[in-house]
Protein backbone atom coordinates (compact mmCIF):
# COMPACT_ATOMS: atom_id res chain seq x y z
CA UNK A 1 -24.73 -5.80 20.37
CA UNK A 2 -26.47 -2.42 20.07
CA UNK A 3 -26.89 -0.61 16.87
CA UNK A 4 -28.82 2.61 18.39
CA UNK A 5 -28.68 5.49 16.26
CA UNK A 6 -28.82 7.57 18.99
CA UNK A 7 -24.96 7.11 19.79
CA UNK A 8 -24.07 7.57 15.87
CA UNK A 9 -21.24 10.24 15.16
CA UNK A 10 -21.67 13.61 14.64
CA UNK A 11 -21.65 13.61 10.66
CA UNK A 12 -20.61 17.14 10.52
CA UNK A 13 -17.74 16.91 12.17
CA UNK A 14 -16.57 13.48 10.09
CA UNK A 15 -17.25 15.73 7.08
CA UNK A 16 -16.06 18.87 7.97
CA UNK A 17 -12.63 19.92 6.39
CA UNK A 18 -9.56 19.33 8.63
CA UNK A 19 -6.85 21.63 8.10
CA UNK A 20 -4.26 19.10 10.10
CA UNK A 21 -5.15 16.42 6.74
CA UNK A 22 -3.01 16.57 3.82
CA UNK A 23 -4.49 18.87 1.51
CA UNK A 24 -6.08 17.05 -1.60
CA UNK A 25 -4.51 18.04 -5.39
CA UNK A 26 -7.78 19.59 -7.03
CA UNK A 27 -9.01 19.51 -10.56
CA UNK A 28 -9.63 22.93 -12.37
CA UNK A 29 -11.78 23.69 -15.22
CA UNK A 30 -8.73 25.69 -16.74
CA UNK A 31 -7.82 24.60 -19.65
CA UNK A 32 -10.78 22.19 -20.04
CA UNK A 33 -12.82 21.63 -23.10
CA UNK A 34 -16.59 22.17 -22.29
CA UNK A 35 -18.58 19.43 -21.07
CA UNK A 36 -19.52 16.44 -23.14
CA UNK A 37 -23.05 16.75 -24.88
CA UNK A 38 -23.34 13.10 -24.29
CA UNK A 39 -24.13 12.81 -20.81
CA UNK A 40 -23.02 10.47 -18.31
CA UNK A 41 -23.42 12.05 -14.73
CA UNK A 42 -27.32 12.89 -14.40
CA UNK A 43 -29.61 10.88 -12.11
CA UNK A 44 -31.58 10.01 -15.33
CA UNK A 45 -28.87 8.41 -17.11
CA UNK A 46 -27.96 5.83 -14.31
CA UNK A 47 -31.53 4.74 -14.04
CA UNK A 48 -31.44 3.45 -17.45
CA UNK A 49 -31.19 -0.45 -18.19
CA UNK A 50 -27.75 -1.32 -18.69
CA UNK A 51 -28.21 -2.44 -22.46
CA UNK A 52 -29.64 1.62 -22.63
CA UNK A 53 -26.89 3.26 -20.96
CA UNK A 54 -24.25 0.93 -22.98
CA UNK A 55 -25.64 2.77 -26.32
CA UNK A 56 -24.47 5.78 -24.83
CA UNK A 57 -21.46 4.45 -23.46
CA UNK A 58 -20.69 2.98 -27.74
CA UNK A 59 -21.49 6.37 -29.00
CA UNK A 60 -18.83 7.93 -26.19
CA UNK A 61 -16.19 5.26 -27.48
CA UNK A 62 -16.62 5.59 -31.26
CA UNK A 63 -16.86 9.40 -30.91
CA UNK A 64 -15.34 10.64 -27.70
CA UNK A 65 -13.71 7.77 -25.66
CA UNK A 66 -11.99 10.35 -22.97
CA UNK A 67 -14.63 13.00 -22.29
CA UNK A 68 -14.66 15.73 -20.24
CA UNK A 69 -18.33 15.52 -18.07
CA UNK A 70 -20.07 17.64 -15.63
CA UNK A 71 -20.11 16.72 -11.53
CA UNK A 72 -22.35 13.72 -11.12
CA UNK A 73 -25.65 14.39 -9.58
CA UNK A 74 -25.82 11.69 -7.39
CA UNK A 75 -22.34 12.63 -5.15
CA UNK A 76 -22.08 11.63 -1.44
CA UNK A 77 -21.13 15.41 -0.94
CA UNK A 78 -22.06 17.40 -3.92
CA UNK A 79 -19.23 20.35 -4.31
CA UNK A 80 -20.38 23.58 -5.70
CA UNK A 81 -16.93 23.76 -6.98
CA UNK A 82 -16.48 20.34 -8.64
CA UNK A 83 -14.94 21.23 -12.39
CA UNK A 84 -16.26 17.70 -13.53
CA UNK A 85 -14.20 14.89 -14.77
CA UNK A 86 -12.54 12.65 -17.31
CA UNK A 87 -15.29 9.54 -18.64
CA UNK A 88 -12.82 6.46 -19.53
CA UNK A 89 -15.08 3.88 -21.59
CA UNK A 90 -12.62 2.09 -23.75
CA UNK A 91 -10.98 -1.29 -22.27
CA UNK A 92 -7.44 -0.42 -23.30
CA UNK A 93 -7.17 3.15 -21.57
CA UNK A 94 -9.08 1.27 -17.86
CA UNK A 95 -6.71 -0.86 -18.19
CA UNK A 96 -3.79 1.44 -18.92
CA UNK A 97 -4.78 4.00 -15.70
CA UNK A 98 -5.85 0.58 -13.52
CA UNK A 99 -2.02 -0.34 -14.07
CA UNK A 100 -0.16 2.76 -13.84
CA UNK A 101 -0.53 3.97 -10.31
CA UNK A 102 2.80 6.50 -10.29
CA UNK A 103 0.17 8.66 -12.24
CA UNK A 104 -3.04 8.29 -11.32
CA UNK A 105 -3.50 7.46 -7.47
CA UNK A 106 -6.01 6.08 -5.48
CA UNK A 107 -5.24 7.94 -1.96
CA UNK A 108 -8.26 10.19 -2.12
CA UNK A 109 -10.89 7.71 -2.90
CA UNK A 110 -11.95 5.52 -5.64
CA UNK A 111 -15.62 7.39 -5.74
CA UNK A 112 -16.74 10.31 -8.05
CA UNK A 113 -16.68 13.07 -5.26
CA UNK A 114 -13.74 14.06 -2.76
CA UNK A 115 -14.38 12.56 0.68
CA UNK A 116 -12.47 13.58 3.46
CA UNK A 117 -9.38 11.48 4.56
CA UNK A 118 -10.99 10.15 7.51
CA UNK A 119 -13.26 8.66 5.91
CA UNK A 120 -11.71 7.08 3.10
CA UNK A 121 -9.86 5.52 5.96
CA UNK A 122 -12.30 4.21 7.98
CA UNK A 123 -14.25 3.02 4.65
CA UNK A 124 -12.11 1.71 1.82
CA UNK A 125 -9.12 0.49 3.71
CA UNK A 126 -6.21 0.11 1.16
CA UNK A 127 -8.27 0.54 -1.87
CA UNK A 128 -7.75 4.84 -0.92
CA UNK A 129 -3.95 4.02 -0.46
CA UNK A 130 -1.13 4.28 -2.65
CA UNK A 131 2.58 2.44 -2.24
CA UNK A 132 3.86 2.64 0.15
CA UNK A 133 1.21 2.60 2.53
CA UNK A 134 -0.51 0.77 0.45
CA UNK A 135 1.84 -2.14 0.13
CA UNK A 136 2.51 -2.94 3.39
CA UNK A 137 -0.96 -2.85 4.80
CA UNK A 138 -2.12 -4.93 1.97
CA UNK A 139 0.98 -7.73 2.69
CA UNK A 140 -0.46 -7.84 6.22
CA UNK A 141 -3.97 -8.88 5.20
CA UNK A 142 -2.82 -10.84 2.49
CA UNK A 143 -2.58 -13.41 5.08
CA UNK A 144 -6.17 -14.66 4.58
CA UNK A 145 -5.85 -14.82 0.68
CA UNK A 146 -2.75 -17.28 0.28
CA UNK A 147 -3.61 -20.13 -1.64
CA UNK A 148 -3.28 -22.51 1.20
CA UNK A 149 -5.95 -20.84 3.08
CA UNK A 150 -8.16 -20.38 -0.16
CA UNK A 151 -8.04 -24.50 -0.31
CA UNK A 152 -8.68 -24.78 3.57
CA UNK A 153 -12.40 -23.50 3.33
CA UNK A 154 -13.47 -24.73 -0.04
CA UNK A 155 -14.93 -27.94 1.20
CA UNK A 156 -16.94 -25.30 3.54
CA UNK A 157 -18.04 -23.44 0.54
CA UNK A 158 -19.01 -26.36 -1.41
CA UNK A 159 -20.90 -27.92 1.90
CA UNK A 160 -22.60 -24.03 2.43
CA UNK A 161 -23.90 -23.77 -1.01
CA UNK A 162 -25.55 -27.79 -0.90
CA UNK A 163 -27.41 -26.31 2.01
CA UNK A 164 -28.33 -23.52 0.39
CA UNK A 165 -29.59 -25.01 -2.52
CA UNK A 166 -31.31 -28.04 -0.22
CA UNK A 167 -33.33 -25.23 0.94
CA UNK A 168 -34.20 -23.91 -2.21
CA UNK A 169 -35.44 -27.64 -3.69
CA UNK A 170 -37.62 -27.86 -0.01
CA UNK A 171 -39.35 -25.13 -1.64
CA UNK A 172 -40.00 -25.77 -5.39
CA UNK A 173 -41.22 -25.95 -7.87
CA UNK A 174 -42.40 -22.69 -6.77
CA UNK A 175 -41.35 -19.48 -6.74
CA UNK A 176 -39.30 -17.98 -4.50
CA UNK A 177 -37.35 -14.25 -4.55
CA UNK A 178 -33.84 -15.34 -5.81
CA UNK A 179 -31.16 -12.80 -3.92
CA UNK A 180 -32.19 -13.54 -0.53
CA UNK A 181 -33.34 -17.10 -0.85
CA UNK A 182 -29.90 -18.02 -2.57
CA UNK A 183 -27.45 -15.45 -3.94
CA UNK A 184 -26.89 -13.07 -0.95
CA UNK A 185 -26.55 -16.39 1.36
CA UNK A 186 -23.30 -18.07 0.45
CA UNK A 187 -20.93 -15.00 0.39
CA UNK A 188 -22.55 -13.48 3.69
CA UNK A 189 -22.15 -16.91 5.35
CA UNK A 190 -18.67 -17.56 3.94
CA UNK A 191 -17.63 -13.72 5.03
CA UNK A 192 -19.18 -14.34 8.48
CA UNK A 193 -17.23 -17.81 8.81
CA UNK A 194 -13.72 -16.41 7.60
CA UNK A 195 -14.08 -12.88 9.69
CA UNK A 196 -15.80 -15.30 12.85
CA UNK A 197 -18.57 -12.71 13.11
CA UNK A 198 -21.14 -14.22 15.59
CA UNK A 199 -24.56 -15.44 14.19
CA UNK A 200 -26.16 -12.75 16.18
CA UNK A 201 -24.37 -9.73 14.11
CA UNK A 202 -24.25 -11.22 10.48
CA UNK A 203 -27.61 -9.78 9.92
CA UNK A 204 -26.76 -6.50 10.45
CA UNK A 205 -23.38 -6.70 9.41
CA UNK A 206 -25.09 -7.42 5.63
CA UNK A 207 -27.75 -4.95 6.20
CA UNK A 208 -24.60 -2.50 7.09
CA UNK A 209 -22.62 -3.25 3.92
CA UNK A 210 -25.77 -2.65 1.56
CA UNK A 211 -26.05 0.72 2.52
CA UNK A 212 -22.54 1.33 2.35
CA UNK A 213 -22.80 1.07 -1.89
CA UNK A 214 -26.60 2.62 -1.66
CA UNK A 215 -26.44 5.60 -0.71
CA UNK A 216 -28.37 7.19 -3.67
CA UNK A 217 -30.77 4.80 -3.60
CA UNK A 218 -34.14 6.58 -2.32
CA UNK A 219 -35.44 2.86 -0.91
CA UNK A 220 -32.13 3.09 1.54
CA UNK A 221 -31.88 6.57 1.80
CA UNK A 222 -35.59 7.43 3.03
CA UNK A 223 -35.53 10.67 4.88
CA UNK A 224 -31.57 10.53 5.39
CA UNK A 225 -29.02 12.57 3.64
CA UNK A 226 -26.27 10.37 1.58
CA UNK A 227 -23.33 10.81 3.55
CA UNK A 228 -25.83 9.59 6.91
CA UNK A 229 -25.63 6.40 5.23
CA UNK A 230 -22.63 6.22 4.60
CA UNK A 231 -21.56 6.95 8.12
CA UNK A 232 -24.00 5.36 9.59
CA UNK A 233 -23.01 2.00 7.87
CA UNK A 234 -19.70 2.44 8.43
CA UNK A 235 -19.76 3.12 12.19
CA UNK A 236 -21.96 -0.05 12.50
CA UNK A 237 -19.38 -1.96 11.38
CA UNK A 238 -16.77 -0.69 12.83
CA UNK A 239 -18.63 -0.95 16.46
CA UNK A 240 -19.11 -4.82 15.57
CA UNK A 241 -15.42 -4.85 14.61
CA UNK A 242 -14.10 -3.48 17.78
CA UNK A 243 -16.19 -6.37 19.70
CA UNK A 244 -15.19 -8.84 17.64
CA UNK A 245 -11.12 -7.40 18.17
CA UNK A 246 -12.10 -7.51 21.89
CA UNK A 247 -13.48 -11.33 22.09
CA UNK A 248 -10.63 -12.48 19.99
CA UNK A 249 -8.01 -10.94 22.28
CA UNK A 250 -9.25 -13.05 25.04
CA UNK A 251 -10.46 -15.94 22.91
CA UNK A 252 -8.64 -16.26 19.84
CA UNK A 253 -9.66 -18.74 17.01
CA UNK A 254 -9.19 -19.95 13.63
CA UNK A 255 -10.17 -16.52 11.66
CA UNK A 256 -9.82 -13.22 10.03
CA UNK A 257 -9.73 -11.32 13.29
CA UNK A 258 -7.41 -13.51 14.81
CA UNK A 259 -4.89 -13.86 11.79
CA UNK A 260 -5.16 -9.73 11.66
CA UNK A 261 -4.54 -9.35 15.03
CA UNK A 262 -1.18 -10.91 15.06
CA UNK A 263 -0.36 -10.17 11.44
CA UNK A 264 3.89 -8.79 11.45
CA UNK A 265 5.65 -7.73 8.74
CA UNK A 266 8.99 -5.99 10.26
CA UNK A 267 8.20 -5.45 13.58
CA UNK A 268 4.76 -4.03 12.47
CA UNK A 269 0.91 -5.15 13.29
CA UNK A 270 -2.29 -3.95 12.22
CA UNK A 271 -4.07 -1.40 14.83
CA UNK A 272 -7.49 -1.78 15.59
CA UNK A 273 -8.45 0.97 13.52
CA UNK A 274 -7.01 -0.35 10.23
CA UNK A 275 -7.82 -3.58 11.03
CA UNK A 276 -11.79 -1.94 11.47
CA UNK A 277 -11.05 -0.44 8.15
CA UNK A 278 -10.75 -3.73 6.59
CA UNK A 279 -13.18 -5.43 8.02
CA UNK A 280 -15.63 -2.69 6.39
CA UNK A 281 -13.66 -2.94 2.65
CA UNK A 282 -14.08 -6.81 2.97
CA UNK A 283 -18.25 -6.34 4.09
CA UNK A 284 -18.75 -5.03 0.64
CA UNK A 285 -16.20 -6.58 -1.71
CA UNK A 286 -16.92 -9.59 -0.17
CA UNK A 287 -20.79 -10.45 -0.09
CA UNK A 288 -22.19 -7.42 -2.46
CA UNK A 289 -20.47 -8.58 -5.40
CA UNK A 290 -21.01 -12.07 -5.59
CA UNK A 291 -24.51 -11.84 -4.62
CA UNK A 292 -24.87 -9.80 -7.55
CA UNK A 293 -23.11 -11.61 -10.25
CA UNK A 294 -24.96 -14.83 -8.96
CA UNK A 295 -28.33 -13.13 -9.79
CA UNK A 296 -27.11 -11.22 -13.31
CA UNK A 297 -25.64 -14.78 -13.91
CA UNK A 298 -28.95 -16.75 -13.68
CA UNK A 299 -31.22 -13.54 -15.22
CA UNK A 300 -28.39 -14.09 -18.11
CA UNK A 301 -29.26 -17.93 -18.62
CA UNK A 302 -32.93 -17.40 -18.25
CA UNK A 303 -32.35 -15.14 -21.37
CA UNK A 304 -29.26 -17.63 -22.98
CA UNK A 305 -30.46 -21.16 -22.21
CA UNK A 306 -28.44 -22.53 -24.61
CA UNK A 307 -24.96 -21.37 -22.81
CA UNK A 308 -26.56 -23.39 -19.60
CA UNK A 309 -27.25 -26.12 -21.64
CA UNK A 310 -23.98 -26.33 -22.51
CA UNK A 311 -22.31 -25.19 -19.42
CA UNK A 312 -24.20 -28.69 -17.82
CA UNK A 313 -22.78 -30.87 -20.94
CA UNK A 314 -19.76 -30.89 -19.25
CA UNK A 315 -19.82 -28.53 -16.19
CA UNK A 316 -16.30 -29.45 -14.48
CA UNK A 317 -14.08 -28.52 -17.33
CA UNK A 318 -16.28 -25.62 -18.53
CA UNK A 319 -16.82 -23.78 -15.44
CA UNK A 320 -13.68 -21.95 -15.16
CA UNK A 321 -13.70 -20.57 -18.48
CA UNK A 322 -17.51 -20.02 -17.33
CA UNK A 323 -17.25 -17.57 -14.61
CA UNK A 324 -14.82 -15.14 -16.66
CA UNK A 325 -18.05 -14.86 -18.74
CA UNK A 326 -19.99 -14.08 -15.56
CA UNK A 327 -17.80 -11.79 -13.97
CA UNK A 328 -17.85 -9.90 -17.67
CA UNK A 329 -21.54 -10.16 -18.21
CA UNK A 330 -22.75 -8.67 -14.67
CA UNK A 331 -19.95 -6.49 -14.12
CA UNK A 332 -20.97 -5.44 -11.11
CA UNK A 333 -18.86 -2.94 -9.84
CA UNK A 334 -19.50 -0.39 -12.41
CA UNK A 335 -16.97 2.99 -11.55
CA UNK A 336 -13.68 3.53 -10.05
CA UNK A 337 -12.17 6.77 -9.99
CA UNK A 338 -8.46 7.44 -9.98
CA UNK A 339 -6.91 11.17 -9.68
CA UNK A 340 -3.93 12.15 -11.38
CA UNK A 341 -0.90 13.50 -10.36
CA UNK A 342 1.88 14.16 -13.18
CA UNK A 343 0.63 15.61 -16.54
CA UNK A 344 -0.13 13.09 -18.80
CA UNK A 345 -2.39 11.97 -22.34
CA UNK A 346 -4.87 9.95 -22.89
CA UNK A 347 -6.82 9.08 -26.19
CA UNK A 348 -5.37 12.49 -26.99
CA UNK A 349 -6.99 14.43 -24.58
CA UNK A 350 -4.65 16.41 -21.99
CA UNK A 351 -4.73 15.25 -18.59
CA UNK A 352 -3.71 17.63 -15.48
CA UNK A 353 -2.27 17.24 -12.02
CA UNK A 354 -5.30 17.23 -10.14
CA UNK A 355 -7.99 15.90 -12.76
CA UNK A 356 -10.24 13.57 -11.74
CA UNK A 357 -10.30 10.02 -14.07
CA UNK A 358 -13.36 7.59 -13.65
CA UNK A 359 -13.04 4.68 -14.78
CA UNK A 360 -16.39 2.96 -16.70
CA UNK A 361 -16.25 -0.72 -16.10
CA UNK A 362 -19.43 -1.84 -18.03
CA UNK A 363 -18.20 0.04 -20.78
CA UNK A 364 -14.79 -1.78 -21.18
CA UNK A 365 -16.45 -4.71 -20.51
CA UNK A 366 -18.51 -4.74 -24.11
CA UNK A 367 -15.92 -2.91 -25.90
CA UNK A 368 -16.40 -4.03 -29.16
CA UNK A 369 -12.77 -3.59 -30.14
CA UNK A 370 -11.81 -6.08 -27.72
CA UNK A 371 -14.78 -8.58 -27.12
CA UNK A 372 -16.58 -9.85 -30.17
CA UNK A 373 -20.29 -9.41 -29.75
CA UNK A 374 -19.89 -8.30 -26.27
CA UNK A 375 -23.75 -8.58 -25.69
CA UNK A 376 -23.55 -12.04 -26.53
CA UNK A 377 -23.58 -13.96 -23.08
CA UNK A 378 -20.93 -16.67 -24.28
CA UNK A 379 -19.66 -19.34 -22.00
CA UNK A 380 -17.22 -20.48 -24.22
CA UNK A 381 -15.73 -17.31 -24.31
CA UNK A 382 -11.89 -17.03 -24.99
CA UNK A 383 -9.64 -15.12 -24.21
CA UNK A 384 -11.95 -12.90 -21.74
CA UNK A 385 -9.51 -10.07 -20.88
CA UNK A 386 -12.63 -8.66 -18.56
CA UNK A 387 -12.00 -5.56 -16.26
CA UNK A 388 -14.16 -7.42 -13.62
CA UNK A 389 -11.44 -7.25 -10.69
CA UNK A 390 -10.56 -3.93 -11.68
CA UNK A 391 -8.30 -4.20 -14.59
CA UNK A 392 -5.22 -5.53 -13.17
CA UNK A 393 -2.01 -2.58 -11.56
CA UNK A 394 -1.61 -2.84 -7.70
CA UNK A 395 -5.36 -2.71 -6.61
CA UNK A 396 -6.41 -5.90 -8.34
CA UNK A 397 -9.11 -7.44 -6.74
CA UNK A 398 -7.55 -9.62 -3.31
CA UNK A 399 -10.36 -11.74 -3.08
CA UNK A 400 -10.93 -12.73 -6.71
CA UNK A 401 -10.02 -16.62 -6.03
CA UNK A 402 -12.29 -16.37 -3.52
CA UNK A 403 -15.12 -15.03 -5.37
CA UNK A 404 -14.92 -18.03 -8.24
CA UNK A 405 -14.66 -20.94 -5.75
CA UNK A 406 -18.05 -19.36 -4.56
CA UNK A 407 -19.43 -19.00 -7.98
CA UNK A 408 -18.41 -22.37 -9.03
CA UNK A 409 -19.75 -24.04 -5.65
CA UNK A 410 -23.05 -22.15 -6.49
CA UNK A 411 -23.58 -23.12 -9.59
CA UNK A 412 -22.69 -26.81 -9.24
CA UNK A 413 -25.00 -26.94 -7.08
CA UNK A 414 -28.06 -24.89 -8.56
CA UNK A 415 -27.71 -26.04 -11.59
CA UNK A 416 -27.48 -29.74 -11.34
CA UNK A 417 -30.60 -29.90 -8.99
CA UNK A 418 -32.56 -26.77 -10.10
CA UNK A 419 -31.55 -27.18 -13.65
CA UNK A 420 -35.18 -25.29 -14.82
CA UNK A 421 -35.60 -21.86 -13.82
CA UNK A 422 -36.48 -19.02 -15.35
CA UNK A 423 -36.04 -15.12 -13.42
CA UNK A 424 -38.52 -12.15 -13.73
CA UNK A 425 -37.66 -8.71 -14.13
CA UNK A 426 -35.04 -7.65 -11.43
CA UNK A 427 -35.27 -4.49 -9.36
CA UNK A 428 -32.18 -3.05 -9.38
CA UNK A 429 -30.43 -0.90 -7.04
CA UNK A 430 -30.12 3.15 -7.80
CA UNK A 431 -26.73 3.95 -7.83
CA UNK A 432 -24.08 4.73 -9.86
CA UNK A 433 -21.53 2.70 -8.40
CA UNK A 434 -22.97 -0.87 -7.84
CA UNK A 435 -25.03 -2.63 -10.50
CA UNK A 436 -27.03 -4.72 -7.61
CA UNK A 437 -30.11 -6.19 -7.53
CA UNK A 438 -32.33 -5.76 -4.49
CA UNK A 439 -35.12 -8.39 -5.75
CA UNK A 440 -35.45 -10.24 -8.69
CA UNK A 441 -38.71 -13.78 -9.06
CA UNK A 442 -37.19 -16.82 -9.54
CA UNK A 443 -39.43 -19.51 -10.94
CA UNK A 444 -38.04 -23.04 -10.67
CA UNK A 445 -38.22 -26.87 -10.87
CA UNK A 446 -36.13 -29.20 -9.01
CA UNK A 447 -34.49 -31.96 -10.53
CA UNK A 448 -36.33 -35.40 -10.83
């Protein structure tokens, strides 16, 4: 397999308007009140901790829970004309927008900034669709997610992460640096053994999805502009996709690529290019985010040791309640945006046709009004109504099973044979979307 830039696409033209593509509803400024004081788009703001930007985040819901806020800085394709946008930080209204999708759609992107249709589609799949587009192309990969095949490969998750964690204890007591010596491992293996992406590419296939949720982060972005990332990244994958399609046509076998190549609902299959699509959606939801939550996780028990402590009292009937706590904690995917379409109110404020509505996950995740002490990493924690998977409606997270069979595999395993660690401060990635962390020490002592 080749990834030589030289062959990349011709980013203009990907970005350049099309007047053939449905024309986007745009946001105005008419009839807007002037931008919130409290500021929540600037570069400055999202390199804060998250305890720092979750002061500003309770001021905004005790004082101004739907503000109106300026462009954010950091945009794959800054607009000179971008009005700004509507700032949702309590739980109830994420989860009110998350679940009414008649009024606020998802078919021109999830991200802060308008992005051309052709590249919401060959980046974000069904997450940029709306019913009933949506619907159908989401029954037809639904095939990998049933609960049958969910219990087919979790004796290969559970025999992935004892490997994993064999390899840590051949290293201890040490210290080793945690996200690619254990947290980034499981999901990228697990993805790679679902999809049947060949040894060779999983490298680069991780290294691909990384930059796909990076692309304001000046480590990834060097000398290249945002949206060369992103199209970069995205035409990798898509290039190791259409190989993959390819082998399996000839050879098929027991994965992803197979089951979406001869996926049929009415007559209809999956085309290579959707299919593509997916396989780029599934590179990030599937390895970024639990590689993340698995390093907040143990940076949150280095600080909490008495919530491990009691976690291993009794780990098999406390780790499902557990990993709701995790998933809260880390919050890792930290903005959606949703557009509306019909006129509408929210907390009072007027919403138009048009308007822009981001949704602040961290926010409604330690919304006082609906988690007591949310800063309090509690285990025990019940009922955990978390916005983790994206707050319910028809874009709830697909591979959310998935994601806590991993965490719970992980964790059996790490903390029953590494059961004394403690984590160093974390670098953490520089964007507005993903709360990730690139490196983070990890000091440890195997068991006996």
């Amino acid at each position: 397999m080749s990834t030589d830039t030289s062959a990349r696409p011709d980013f203009d033209e990907i970005f350049a308007p099309d007047e053939e593509e449905v024309e986007f509803i745009t946001a105005t400024s008419a009839g807007k009140p002037d931008h919130s004081p409290i500021d929540i788009s600037t570069k400055a703001f999202w390199a804060k901790t998250s305890e720092e930007r979750d002061e500003t985040f309770k001021l905004l819901r005790e004082t101004d829970p739907v503000s109106w806020q300026k462009p954010v800085e950091d945009a794959v394709t800054p607009d000179p004309d971008d009005p700004g946008y509507w700032a949702l930080v309590k739980h109830e209204d994420i989860t009110r927008v998350s679940r009414d999708s008649a009024s606020f759609i998802s078919g021109q992107g999830v991200l802060f900034d308008m992005l051309p249709a052709i590249f919401l589609q060959m980046s974000q799949s069904f997450l940029a669709m709306d019913a009933p587009r949506h619907d159908k192309l989401r029954a037809l990969v639904s095939v990998a997610f049933t609960p049958k095949q969910i219990k087919r490969i979790d004796e290969d998750i559970r025999t992935a992460a004892k490997e994993i964690i064999d390899d840590l204890v051949a290293q201890g007591p040490g210290e080793v640096e945690f996200v690619s010596t254990v947290a980034e491992r499981l999901p990228v293996r697990m993805f790679g053994d679902m999809f049947g992406v060949p040894e060779e590419m999983r490298a680069t296939v991780a290294a691909a999805a990384g930059d796909v949720v990076a692309w304001c982060d000046p480590e990834v972005l060097g000398d290249r502009s945002a949206d060369e990332v992103q199209v970069e990244a995205c035409t990798i994958l898509h290039d190791i996709a259409e190989q993959i399609i390819e082998m399996r046509r000839e050879t098929p076998g027991e994965d992803l690529f197979t089951s979406l190549i001869n996926a049929e609902i009415d007559g209809e299959h999956l085309d290579d290019f959707e299919i593509g699509a997916f396989f780029v959606l599934m590179a990030v939801a599937g390895t970024d985010t639990t590689k993340h939550t698995t390093s907040l996780t143990v940076k949150a028990m280095t600080e909490f040791p008495e919530q491990k402590a009691w976690l291993l009292e009794d780990f098999d009937a406390r780790i499902g309640v557990a990993i709701e706590e995790f998933i809260r904690f880390a919050s890792p995917v930290m903005t959606f945006r949703r557009t509306a379409v019909v006129e509408t109110e929210i907390g009072g404020k007027k919403i138009l046709p048009g308007d822009k509505v981001v949704m602040f996950y961290p926010s409604g995740n330690f919304d006082s009004d609906v988690f007591e002490d949310p800063w309090s990493f509690d285990l025990s924690r019940k009922p955990n109504p978390h916005v983790g998977f994206g707050g319910g409606g028809l874009h709830f997270c697909l591979g959310n099973q998935l994601a806590k069979q991993m965490l719970r595999a992980m964790f059996n395993e790490l903390l029953h044979r590494v059961p004394e660690f403690e984590v160093g401060t974390p670098e953490l990635l520089g964007t507005n979307f993903m709360r990730g962390v690139k490196r983070m020490p990890f000091r440890f002592t195997p068991a006996g």
